[in-house]
PDB file of N, CA and C in Angstrom:
ATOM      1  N   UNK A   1     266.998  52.452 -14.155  1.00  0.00           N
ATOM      2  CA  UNK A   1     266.324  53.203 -15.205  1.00  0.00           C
ATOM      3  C   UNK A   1     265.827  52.264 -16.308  1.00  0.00           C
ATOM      4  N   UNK A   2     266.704  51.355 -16.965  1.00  0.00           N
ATOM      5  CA  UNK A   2     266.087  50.413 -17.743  1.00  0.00           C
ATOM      6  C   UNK A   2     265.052  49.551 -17.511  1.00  0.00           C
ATOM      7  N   UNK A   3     264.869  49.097 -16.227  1.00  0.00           N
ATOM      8  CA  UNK A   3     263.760  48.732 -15.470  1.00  0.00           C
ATOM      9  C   UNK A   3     262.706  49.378 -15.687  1.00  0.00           C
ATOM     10  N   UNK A   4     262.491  50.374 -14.907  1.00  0.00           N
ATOM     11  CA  UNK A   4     261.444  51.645 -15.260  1.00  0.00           C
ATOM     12  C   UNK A   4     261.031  51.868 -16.513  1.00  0.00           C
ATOM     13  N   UNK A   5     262.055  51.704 -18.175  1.00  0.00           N
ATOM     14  CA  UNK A   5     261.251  51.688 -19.589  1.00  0.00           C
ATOM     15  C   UNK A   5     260.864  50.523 -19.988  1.00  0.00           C
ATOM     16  N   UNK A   6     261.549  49.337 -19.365  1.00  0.00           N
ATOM     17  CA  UNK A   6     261.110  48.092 -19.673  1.00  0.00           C
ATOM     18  C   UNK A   6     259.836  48.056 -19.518  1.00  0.00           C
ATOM     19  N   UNK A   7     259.011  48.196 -17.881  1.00  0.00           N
ATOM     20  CA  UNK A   7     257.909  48.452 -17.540  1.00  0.00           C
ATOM     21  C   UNK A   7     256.755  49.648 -18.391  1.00  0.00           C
ATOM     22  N   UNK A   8     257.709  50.608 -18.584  1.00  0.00           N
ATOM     23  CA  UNK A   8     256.352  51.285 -19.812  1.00  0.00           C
ATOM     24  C   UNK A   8     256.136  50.334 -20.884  1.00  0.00           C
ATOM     25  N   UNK A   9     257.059  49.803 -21.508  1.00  0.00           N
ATOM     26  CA  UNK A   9     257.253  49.213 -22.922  1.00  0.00           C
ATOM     27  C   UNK A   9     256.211  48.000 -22.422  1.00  0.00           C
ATOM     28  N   UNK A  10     256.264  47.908 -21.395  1.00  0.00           N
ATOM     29  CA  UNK A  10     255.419  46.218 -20.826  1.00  0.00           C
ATOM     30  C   UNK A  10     253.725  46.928 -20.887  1.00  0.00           C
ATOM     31  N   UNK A  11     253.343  47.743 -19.887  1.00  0.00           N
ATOM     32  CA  UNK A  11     251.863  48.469 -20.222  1.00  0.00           C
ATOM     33  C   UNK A  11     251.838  48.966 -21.631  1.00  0.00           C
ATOM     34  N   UNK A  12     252.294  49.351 -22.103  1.00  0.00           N
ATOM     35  CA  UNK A  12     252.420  49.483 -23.784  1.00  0.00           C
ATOM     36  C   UNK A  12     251.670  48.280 -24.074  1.00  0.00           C
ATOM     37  N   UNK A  13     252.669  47.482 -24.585  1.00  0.00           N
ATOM     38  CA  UNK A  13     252.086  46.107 -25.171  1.00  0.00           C
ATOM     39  C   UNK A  13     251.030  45.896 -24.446  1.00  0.00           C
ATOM     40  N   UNK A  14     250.216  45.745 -23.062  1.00  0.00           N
ATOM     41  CA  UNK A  14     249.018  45.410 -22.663  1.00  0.00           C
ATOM     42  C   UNK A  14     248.080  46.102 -23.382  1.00  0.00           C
ATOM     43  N   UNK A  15     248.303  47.397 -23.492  1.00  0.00           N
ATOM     44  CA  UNK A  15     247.311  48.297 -24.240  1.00  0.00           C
ATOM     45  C   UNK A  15     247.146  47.691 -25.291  1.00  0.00           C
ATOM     46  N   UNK A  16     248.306  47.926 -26.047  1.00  0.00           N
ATOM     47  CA  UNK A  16     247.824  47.389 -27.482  1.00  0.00           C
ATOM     48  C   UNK A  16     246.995  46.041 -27.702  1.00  0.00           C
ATOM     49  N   UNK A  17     247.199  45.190 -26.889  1.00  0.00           N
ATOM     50  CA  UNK A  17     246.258  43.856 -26.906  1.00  0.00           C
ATOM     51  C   UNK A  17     245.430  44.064 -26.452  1.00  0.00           C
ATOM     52  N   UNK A  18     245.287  44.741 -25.429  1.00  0.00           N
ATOM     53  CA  UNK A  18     243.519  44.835 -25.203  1.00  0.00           C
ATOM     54  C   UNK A  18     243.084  45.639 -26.475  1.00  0.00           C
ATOM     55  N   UNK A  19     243.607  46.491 -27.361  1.00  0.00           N
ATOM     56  CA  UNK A  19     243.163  47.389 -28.602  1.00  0.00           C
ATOM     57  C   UNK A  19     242.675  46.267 -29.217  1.00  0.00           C
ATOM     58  N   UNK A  20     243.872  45.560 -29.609  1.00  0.00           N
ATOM     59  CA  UNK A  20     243.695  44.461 -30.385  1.00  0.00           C
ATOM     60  C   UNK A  20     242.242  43.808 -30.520  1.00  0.00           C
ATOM     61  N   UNK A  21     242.055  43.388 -29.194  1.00  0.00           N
ATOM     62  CA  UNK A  21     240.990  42.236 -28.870  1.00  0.00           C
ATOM     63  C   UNK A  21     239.680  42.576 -28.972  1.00  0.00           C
ATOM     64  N   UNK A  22     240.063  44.410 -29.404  1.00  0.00           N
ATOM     65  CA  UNK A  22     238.433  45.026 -29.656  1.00  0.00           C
ATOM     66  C   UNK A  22     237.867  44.778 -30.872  1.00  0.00           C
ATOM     67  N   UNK A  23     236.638  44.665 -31.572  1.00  0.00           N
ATOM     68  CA  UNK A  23     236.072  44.359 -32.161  1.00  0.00           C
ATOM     69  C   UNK A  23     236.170  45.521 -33.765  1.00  0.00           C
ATOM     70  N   UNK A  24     236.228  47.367 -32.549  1.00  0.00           N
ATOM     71  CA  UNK A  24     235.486  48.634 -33.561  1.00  0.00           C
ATOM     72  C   UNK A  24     236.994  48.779 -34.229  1.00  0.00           C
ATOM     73  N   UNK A  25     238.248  48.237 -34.193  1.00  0.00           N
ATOM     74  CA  UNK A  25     239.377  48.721 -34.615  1.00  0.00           C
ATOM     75  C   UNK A  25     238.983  48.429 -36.207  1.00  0.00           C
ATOM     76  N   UNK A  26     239.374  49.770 -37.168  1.00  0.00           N
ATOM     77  CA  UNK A  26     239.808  49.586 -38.364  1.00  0.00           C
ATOM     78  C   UNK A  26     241.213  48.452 -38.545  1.00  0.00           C
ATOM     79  N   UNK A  27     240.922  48.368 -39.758  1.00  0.00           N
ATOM     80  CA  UNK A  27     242.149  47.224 -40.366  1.00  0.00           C
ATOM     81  C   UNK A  27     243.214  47.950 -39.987  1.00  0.00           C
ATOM     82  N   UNK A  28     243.120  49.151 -40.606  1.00  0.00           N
ATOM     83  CA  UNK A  28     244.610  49.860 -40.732  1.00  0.00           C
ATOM     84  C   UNK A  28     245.055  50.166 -39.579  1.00  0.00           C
ATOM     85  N   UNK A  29     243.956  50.595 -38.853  1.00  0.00           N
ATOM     86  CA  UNK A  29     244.635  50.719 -36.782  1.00  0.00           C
ATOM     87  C   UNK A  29     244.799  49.826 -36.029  1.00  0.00           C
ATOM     88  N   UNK A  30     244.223  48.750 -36.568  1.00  0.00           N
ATOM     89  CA  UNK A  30     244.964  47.509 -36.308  1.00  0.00           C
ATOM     90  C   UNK A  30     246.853  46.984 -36.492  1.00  0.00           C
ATOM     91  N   UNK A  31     246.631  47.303 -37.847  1.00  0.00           N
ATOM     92  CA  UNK A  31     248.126  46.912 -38.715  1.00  0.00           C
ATOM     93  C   UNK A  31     249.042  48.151 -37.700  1.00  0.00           C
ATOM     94  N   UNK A  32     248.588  48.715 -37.636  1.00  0.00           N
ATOM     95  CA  UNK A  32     249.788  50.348 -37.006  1.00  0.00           C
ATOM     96  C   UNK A  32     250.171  49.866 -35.666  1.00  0.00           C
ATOM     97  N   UNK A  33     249.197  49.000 -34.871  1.00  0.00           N
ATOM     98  CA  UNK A  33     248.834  48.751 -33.288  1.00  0.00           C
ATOM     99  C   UNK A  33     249.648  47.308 -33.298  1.00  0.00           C
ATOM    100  N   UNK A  34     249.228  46.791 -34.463  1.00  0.00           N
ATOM    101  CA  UNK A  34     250.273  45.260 -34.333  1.00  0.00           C
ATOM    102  C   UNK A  34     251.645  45.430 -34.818  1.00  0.00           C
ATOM    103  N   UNK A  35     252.197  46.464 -35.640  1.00  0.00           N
ATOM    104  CA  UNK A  35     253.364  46.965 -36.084  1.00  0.00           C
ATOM    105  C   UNK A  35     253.763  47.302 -34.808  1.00  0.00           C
ATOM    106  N   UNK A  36     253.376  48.357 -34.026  1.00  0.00           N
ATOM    107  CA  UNK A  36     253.969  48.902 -33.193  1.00  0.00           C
ATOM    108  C   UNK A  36     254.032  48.109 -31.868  1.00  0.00           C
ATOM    109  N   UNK A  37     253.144  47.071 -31.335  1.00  0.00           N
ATOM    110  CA  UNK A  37     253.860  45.895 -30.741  1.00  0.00           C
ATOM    111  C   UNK A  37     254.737  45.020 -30.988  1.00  0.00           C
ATOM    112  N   UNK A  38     254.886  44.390 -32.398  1.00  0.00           N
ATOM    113  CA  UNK A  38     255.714  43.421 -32.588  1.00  0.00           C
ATOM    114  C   UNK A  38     257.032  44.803 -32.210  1.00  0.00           C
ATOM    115  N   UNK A  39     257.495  45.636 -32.630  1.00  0.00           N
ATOM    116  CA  UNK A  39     258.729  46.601 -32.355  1.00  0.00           C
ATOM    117  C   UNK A  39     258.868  46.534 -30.467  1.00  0.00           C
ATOM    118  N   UNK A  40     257.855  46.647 -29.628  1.00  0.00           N
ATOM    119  CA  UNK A  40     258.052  47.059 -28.234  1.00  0.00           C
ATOM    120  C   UNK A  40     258.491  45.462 -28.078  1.00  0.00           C
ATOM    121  N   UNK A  41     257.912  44.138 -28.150  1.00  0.00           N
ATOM    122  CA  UNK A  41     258.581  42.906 -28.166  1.00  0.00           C
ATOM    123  C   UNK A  41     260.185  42.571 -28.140  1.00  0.00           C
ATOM    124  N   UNK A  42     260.347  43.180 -29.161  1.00  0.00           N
ATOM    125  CA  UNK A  42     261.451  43.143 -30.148  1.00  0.00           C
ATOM    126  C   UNK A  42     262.635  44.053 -29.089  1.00  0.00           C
ATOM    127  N   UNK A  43     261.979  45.210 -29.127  1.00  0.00           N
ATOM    128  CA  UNK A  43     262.841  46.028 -28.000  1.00  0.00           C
ATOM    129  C   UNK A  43     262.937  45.470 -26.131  1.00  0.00           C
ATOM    130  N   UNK A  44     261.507  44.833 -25.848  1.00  0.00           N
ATOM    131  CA  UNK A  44     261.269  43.885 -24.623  1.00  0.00           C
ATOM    132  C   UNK A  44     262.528  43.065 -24.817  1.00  0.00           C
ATOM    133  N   UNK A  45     262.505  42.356 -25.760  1.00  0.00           N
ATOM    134  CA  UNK A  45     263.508  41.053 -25.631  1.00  0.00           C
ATOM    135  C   UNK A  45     264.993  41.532 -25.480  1.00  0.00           C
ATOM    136  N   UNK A  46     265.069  42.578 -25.780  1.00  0.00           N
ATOM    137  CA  UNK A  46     266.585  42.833 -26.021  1.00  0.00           C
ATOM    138  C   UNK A  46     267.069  43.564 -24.395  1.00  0.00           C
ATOM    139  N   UNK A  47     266.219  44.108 -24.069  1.00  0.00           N
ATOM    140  CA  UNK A  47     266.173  45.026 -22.761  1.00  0.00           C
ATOM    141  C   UNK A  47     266.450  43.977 -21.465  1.00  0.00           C
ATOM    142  N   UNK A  48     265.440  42.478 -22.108  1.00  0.00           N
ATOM    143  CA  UNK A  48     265.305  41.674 -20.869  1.00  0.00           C
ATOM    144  C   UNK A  48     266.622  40.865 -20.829  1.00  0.00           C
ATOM    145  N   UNK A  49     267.231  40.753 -22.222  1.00  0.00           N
ATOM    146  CA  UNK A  49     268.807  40.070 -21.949  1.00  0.00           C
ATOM    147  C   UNK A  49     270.067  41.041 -22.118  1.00  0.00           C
ATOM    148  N   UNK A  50     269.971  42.317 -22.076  1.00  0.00           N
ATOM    149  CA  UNK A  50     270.508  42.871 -21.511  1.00  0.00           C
ATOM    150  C   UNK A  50     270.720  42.723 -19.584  1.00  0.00           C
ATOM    151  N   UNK A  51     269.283  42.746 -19.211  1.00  0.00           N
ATOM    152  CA  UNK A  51     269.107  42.868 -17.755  1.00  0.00           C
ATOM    153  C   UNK A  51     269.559  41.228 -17.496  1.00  0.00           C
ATOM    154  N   UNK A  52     269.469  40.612 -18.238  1.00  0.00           N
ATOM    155  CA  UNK A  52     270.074  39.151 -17.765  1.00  0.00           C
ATOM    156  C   UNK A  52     271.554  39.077 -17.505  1.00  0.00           C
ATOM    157  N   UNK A  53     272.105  39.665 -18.877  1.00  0.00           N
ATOM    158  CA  UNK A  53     273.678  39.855 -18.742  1.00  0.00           C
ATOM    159  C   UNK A  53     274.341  40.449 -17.293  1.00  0.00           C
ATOM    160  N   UNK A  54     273.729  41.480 -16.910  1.00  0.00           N
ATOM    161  CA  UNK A  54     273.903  42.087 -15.858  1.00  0.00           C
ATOM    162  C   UNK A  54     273.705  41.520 -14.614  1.00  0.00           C
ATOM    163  N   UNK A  55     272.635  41.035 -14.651  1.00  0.00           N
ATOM    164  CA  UNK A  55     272.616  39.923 -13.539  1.00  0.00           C
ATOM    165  C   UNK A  55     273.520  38.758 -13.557  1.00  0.00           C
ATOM    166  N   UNK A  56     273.958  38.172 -14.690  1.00  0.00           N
ATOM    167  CA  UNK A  56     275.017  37.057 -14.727  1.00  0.00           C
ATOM    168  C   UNK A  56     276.249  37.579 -14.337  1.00  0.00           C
ATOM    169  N   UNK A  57     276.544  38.818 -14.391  1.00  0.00           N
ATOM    170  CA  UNK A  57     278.241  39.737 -14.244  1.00  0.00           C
ATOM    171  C   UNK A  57     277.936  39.791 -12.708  1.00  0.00           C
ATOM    172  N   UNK A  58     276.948  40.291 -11.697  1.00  0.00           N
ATOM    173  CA  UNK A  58     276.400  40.299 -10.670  1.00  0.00           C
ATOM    174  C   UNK A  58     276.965  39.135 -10.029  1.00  0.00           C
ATOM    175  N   UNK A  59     276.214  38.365 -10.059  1.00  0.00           N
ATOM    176  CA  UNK A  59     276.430  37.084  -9.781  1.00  0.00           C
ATOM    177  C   UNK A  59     278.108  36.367  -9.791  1.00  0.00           C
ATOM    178  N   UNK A  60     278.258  36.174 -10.659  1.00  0.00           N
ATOM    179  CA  UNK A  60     279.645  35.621 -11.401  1.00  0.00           C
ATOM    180  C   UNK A  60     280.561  36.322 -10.337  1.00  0.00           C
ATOM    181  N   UNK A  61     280.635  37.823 -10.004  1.00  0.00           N
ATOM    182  CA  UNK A  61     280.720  38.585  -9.289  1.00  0.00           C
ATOM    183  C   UNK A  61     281.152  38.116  -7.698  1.00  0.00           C
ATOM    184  N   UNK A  62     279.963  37.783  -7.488  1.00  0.00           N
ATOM    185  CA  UNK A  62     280.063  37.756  -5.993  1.00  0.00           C
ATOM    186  C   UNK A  62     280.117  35.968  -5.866  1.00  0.00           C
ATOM    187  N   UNK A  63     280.193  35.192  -6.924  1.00  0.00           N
ATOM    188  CA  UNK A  63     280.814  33.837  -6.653  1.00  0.00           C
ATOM    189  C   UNK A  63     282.241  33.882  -6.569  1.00  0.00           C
ATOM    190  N   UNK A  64     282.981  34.699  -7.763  1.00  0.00           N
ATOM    191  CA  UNK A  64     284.426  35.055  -7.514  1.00  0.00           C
ATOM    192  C   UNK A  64     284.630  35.810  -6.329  1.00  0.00           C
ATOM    193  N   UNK A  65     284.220  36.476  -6.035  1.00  0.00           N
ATOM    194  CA  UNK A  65     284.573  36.908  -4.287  1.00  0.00           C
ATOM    195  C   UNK A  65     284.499  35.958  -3.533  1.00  0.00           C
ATOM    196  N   UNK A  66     283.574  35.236  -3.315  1.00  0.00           N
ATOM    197  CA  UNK A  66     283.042  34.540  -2.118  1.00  0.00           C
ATOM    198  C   UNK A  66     284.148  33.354  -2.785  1.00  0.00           C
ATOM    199  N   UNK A  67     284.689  33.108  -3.918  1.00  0.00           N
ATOM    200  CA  UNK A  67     285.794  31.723  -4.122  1.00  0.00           C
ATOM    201  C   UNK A  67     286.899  32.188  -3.150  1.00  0.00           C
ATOM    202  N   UNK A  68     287.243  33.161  -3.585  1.00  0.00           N
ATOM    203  CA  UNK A  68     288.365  34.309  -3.281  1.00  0.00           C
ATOM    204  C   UNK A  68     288.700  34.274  -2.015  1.00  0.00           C
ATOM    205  N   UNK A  69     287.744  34.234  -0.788  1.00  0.00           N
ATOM    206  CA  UNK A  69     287.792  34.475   0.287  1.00  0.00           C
ATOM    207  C   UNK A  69     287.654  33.191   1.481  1.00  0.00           C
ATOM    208  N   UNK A  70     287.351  32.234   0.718  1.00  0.00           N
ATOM    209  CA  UNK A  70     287.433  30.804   1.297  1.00  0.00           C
ATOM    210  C   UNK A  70     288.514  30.194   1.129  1.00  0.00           C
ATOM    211  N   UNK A  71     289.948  30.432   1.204  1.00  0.00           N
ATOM    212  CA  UNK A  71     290.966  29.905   0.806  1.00  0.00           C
ATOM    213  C   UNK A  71     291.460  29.077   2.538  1.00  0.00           C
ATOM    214  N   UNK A  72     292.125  27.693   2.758  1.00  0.00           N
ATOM    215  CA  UNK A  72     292.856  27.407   3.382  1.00  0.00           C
ATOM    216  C   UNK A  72     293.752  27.260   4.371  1.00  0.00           C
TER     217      UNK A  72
END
């Protein structure tokens, strides 16, 4: 599931940069459009080391098994 909002939050931010990169944007729908990316970033980054952590417990995981089971 976190996967799946990560990925909206990811087309999110594309949108907004292509908004960005348009020419007809007012200042102020600009400022609202760059506010509200720097926040999906902000929330990106935290989502993506969350999903890191999880993958390191994963991992860590199945090295302690696989230590576990090679014994002597």
């Amino acid at each position: 599931m976190a996967v799946k909002k990560l990925k909206t939050k990811m087309s999110r931010l594309e949108t907004i940069a292509e908004l960005l990169e348009e020419d007809n944007q007012e200042i102020e729908a600009s400022m609202k459009l760059f506010e509200e990316g720097m926040k999906l970033i902000n929330e990106c980054s935290a989502d993506l080391d969350t999903l890191e952590g999880k993958i390191t417990i994963m991992i860590d995981g199945e090295e302690k098994e696989f230590e576990g089971s090679v014994e002597a």
